[in-house]
C-alpha atoms as a PDB file:
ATOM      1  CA  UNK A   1      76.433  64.382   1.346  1.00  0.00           C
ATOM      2  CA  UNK A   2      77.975  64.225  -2.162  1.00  0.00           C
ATOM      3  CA  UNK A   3      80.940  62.568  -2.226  1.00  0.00           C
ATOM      4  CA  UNK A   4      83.947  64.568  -3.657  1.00  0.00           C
ATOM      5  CA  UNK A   5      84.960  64.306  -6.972  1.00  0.00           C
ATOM      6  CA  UNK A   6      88.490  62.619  -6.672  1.00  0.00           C
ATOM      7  CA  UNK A   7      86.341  59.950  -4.800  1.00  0.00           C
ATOM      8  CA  UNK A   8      84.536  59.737  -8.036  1.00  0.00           C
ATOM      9  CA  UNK A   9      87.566  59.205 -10.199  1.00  0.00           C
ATOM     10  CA  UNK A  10      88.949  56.790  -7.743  1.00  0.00           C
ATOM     11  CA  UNK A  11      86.114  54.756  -8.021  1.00  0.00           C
ATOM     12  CA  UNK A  12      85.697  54.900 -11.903  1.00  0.00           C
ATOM     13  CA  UNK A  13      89.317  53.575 -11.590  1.00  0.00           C
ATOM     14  CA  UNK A  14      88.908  50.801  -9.537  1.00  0.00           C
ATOM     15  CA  UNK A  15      85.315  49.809 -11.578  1.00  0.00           C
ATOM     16  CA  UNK A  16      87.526  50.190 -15.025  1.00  0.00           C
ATOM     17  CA  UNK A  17      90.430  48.439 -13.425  1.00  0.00           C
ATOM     18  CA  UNK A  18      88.420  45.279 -12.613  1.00  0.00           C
ATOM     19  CA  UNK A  19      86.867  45.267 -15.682  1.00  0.00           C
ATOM     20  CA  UNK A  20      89.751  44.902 -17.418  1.00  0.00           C
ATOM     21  CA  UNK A  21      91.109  42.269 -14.751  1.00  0.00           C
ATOM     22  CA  UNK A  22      87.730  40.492 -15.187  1.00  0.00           C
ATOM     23  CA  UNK A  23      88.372  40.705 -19.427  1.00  0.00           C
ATOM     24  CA  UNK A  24      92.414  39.753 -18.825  1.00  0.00           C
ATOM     25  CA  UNK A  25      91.602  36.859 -16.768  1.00  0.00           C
ATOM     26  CA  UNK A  26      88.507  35.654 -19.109  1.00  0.00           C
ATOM     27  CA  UNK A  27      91.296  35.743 -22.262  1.00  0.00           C
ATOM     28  CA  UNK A  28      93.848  33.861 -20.389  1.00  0.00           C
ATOM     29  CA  UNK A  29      91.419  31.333 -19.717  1.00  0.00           C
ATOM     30  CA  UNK A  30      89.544  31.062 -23.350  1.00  0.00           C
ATOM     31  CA  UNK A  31      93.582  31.069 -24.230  1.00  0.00           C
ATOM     32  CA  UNK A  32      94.711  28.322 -22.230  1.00  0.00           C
ATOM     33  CA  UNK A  33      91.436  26.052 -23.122  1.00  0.00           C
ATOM     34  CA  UNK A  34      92.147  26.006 -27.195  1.00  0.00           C
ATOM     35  CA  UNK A  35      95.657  25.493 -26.449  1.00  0.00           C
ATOM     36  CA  UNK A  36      95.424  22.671 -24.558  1.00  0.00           C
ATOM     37  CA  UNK A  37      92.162  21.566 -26.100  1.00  0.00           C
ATOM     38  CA  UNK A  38      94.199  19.335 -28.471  1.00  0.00           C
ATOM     39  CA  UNK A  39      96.231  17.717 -25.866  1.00  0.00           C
ATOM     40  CA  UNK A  40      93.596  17.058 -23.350  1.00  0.00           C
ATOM     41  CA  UNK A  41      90.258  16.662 -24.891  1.00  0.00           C
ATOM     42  CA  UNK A  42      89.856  12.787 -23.703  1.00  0.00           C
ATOM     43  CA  UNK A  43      91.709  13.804 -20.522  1.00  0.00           C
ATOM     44  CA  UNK A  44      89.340  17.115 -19.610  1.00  0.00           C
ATOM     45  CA  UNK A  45      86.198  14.529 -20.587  1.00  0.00           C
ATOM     46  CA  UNK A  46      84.263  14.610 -16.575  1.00  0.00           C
ATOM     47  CA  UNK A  47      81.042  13.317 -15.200  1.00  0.00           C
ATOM     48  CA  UNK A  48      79.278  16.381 -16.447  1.00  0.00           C
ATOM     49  CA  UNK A  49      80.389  16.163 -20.003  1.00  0.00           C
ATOM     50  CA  UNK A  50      79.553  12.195 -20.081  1.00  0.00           C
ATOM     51  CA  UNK A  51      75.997  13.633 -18.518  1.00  0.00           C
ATOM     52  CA  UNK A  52      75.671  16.178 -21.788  1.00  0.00           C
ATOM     53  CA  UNK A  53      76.789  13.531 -24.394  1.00  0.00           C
ATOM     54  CA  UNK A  54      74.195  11.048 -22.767  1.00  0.00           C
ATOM     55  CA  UNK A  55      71.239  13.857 -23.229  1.00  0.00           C
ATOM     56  CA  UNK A  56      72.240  14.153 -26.990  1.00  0.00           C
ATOM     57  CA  UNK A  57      73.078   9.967 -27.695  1.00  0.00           C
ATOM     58  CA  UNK A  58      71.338   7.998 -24.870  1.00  0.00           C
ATOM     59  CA  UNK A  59      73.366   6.257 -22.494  1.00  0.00           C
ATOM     60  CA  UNK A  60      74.612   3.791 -24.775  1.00  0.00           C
ATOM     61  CA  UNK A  61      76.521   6.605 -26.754  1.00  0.00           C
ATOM     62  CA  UNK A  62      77.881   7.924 -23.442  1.00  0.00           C
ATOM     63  CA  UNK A  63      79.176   4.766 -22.592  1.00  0.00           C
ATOM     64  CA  UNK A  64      80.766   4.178 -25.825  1.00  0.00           C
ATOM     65  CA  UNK A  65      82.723   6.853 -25.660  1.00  0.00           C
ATOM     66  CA  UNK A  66      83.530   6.489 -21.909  1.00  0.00           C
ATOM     67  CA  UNK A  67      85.201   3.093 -22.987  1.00  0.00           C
ATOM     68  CA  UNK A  68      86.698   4.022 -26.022  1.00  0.00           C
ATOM     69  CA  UNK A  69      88.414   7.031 -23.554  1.00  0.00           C
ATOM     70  CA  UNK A  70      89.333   5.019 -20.874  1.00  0.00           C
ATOM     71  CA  UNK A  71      91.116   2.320 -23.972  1.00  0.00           C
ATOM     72  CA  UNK A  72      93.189   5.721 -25.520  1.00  0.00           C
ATOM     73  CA  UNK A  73      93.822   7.093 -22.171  1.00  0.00           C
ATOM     74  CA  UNK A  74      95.186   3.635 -20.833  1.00  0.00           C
ATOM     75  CA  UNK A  75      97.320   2.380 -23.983  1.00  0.00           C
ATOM     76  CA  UNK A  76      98.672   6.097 -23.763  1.00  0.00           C
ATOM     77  CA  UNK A  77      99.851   5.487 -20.243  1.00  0.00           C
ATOM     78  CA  UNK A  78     101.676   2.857 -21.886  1.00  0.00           C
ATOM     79  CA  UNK A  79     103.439   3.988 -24.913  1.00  0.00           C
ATOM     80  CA  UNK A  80     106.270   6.467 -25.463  1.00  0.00           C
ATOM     81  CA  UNK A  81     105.363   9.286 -27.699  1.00  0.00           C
ATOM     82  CA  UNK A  82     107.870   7.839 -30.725  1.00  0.00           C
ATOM     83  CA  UNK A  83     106.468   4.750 -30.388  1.00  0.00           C
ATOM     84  CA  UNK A  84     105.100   3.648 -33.907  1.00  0.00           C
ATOM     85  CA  UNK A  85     102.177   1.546 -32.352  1.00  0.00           C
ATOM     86  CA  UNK A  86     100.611   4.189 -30.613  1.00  0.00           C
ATOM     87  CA  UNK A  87      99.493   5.463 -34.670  1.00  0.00           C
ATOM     88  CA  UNK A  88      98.206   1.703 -35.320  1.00  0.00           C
ATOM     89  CA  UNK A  89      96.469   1.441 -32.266  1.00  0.00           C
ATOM     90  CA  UNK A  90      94.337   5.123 -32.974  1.00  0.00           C
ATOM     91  CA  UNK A  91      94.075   3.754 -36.264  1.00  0.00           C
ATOM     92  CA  UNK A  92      92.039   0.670 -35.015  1.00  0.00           C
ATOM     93  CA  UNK A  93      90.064   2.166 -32.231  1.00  0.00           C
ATOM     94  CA  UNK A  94      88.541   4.901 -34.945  1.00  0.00           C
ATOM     95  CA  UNK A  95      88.233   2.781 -37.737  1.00  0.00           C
ATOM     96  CA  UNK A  96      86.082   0.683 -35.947  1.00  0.00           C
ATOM     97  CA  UNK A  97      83.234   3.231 -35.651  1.00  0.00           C
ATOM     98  CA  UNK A  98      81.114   2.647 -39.159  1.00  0.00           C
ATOM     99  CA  UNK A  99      81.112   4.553 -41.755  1.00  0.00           C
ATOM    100  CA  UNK A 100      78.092   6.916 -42.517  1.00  0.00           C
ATOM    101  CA  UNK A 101      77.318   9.620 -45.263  1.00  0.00           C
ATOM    102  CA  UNK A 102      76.421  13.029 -43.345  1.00  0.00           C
ATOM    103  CA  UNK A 103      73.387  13.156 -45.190  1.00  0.00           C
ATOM    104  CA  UNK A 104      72.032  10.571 -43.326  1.00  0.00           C
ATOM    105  CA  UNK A 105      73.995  10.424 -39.897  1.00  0.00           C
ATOM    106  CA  UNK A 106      73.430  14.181 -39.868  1.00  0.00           C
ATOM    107  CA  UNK A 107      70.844  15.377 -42.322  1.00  0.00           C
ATOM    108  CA  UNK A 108      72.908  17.592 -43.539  1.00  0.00           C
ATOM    109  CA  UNK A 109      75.433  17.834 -46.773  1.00  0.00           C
ATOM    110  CA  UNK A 110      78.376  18.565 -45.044  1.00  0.00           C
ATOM    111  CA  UNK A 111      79.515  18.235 -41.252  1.00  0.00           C
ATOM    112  CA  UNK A 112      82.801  17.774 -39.779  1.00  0.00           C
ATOM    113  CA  UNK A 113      81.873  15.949 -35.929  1.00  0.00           C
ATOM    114  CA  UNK A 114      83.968  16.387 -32.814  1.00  0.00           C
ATOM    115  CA  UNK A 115      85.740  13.095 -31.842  1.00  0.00           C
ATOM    116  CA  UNK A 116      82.991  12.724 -29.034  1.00  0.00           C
ATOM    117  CA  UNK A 117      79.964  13.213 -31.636  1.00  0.00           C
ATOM    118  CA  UNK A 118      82.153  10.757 -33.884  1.00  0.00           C
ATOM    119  CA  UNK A 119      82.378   7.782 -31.006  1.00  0.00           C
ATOM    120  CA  UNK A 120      78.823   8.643 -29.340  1.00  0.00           C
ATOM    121  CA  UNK A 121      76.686   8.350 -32.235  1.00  0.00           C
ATOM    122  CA  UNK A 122      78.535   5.533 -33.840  1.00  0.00           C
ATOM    123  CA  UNK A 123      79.060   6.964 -37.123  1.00  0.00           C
ATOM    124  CA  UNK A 124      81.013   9.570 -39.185  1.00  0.00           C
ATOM    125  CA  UNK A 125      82.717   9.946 -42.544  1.00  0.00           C
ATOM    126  CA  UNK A 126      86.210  10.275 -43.805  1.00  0.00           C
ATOM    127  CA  UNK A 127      86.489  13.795 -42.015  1.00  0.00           C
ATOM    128  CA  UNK A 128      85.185  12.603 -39.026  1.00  0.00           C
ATOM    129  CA  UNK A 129      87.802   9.808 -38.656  1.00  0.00           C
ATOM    130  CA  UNK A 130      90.696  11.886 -39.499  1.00  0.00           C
ATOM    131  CA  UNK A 131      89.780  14.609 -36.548  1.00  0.00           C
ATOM    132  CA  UNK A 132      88.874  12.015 -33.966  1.00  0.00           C
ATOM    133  CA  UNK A 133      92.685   9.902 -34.897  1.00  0.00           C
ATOM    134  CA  UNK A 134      93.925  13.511 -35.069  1.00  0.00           C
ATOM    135  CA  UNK A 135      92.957  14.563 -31.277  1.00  0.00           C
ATOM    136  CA  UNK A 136      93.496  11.070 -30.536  1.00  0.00           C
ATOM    137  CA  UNK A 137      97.325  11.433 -31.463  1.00  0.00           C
ATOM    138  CA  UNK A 138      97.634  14.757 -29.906  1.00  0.00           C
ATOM    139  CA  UNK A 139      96.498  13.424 -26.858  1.00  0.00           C
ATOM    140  CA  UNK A 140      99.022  11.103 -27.229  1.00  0.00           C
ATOM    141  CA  UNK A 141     102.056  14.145 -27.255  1.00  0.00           C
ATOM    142  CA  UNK A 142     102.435  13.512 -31.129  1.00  0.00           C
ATOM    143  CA  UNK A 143     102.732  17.198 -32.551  1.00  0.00           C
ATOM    144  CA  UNK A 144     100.854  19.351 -33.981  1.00  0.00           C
ATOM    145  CA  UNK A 145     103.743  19.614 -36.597  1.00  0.00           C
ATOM    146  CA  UNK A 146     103.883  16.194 -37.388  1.00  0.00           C
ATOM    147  CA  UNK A 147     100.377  15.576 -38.417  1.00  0.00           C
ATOM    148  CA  UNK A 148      97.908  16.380 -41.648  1.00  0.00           C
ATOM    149  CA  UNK A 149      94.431  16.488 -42.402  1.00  0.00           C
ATOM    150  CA  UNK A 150      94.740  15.883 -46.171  1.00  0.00           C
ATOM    151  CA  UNK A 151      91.960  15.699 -49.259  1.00  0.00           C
ATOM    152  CA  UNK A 152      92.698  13.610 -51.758  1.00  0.00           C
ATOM    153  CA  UNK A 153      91.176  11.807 -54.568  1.00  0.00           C
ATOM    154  CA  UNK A 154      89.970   8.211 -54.016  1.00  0.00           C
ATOM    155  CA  UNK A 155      90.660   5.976 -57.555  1.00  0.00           C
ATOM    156  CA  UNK A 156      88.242   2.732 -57.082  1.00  0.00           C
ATOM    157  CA  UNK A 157      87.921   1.323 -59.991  1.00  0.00           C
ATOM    158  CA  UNK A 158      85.852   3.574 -62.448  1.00  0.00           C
ATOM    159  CA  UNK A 159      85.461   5.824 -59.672  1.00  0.00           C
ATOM    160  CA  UNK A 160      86.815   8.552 -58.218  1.00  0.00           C
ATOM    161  CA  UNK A 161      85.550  10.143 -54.737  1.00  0.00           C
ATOM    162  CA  UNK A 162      86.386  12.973 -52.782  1.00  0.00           C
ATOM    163  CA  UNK A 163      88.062  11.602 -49.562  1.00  0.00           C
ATOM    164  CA  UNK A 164      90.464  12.708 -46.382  1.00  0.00           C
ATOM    165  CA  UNK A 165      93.194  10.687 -44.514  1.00  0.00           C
ATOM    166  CA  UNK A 166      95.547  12.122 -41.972  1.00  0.00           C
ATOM    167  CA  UNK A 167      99.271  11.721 -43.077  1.00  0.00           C
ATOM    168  CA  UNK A 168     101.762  11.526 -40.369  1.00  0.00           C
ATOM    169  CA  UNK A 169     105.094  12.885 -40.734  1.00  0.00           C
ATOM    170  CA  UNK A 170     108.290  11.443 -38.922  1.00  0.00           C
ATOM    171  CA  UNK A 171     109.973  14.053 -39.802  1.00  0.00           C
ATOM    172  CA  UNK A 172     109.712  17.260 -41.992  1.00  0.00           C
ATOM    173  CA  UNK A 173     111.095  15.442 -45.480  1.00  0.00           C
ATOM    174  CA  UNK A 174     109.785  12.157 -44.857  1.00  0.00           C
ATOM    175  CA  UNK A 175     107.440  10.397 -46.911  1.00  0.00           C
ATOM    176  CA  UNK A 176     104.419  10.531 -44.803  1.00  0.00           C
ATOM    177  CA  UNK A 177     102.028   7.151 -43.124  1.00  0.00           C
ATOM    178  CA  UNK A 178      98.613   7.283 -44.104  1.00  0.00           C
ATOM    179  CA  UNK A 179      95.721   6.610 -42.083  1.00  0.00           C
ATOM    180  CA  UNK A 180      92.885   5.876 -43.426  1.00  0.00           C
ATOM    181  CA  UNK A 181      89.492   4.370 -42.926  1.00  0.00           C
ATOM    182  CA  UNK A 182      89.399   2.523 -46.460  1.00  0.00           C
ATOM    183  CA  UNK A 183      92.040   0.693 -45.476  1.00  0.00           C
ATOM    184  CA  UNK A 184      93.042  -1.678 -41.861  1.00  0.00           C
ATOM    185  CA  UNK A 185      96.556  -1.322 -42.286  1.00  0.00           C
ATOM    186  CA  UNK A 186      98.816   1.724 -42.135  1.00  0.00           C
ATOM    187  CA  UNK A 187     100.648   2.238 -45.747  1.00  0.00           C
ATOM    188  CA  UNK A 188     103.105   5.332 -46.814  1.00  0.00           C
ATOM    189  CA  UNK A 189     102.081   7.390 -49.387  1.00  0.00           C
ATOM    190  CA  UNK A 190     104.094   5.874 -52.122  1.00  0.00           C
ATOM    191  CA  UNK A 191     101.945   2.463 -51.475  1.00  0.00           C
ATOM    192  CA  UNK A 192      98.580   4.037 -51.816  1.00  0.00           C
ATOM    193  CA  UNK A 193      98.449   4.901 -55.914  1.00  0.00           C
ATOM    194  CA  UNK A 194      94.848   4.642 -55.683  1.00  0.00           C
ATOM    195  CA  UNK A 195      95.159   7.844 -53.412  1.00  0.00           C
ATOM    196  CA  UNK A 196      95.675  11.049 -55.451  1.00  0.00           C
ATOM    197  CA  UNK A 197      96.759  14.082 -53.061  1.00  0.00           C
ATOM    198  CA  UNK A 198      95.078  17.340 -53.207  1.00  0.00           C
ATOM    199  CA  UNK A 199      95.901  19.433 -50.852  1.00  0.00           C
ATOM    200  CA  UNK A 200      96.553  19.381 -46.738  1.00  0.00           C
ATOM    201  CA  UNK A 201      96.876  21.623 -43.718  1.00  0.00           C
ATOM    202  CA  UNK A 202      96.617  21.897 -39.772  1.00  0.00           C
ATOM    203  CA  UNK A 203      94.264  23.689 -37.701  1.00  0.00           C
ATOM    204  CA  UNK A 204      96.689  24.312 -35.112  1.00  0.00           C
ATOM    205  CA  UNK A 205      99.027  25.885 -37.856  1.00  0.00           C
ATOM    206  CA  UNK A 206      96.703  27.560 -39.692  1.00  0.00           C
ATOM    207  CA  UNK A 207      98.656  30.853 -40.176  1.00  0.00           C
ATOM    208  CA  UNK A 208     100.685  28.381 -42.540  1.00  0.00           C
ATOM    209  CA  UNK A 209      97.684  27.240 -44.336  1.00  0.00           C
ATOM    210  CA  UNK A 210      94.348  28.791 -45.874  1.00  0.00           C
ATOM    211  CA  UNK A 211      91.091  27.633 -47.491  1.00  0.00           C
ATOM    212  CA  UNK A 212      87.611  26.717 -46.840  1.00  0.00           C
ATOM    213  CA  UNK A 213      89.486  23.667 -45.082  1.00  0.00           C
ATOM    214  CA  UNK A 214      90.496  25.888 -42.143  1.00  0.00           C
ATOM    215  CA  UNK A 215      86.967  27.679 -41.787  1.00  0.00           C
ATOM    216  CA  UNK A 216      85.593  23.954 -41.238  1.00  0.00           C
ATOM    217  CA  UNK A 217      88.059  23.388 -38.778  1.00  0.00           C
ATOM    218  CA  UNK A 218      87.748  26.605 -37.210  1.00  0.00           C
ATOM    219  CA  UNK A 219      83.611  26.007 -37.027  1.00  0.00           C
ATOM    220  CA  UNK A 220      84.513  22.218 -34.932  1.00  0.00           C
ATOM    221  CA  UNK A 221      86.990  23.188 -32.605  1.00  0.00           C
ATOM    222  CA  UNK A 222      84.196  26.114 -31.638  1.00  0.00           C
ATOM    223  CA  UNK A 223      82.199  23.459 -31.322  1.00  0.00           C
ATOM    224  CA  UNK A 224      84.489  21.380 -29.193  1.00  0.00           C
ATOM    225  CA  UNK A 225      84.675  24.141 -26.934  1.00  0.00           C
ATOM    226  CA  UNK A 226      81.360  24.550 -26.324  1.00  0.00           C
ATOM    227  CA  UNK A 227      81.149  20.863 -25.651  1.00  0.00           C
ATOM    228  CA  UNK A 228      83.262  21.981 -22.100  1.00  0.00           C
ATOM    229  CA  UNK A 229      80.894  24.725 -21.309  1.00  0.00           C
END
């Protein structure tokens, strides 16, 4: 027996209706991970993801970044968010990774590492330390606002090289604190001559900012997401 047709409507309804629950609910959820992807990518780290990053970096990597975590997590626990040694104390923990070219950490030219790639492999360039000190203060509750991923122009010598700090700024007007993996200590921008700005911007603000910069970013945090899936 054929069932009558305002059955049939009713059910295309209800099959249309869920969909679009089922689409709603997938959105809310892809739109609550990148927002608080920033502010909880240490804290969201589970046995799972350590599992994944030992498959890719052996269990040495794994455990590397399991103790450099637990370190961030713990002095975080500690520290107010407008304390000024929370910035020296990211500052240290990154910079001790070593520095490697991508060309030969990653065989490629050009490759901008999530902070877990960063701490699990043991290597990264000047990119790579400015994104994992940048999730690393996020974590921290330092805003998004108050923080730049900035190019500049490294002078050494007869030399100058393409490089990338992250400026932090107390305050809109203020003379930003670089950090930077050339360097131990923390200096502002005034005390860094060698340093010759060319532009910087924010992932997290990028309808304020534009570039190839922001495609890069764009391309890791895709990849940081994936890193959860």
């Amino acid at each position: 027996m054929s069932s009558p047709a305002g059955s049939k409507t009713t059910s295309l309804y209800k099959a249309a209706t869920n969909g679009v629950a089922l689409l709603l609910l997938s959105l809310v959820i892809f739109l609550s991970l990148a927002e608080n992807l920033a502010q909880e990518y240490f804290t969201n780290m589970n046995k799972i993801y350590f599992a994944r990053i030992a498959e890719r970096f052996g269990n040495s990597g794994a455990t590397h970044l399991a103790q450099t975590r637990q370190l961030l997590l713990s002095r975080i626990k500690q520290t107010s968010i407008n304390d000024a040694s929370l910035l020296s104390f990211v500052n240290d923990l990154i910079n001790k990774v070593p520095q490697v070219e991508d060309s030969v950490h990653w065989g490629v030219e050009d490759y901008w590492a999530t902070p877990a790639e960063l701490i699990a492999s043991n290597g990264g360039d000047c990119e790579d330390f400015v994104i994992g000190k940048y999730f690393s203060l996020r974590e921290g509750g330092i805003p998004a606002k108050n923080l730049r991923l900035t190019y500049v122009k490294a002078v050494h010598e007869d030399k100058i090289e393409n490089h990338m700090v992250l400026a932090y700024y107390p305050t809109p007007e203020a003379e930003p604190l670089l950090l930077d993996n050339l360097l131990p200590q923390m200096l502002p921008a005034s005390k860094r001559p060698d340093l010759l700005p060319v532009y910087e911007f924010n992932g997290e603000q990028s309808d304020k900012f534009s570039g190839a910069a922001i495609r890069k970013w764009d391309a890791m945090v895709e990849h940081m997401k994936k890193e959860f899936e």
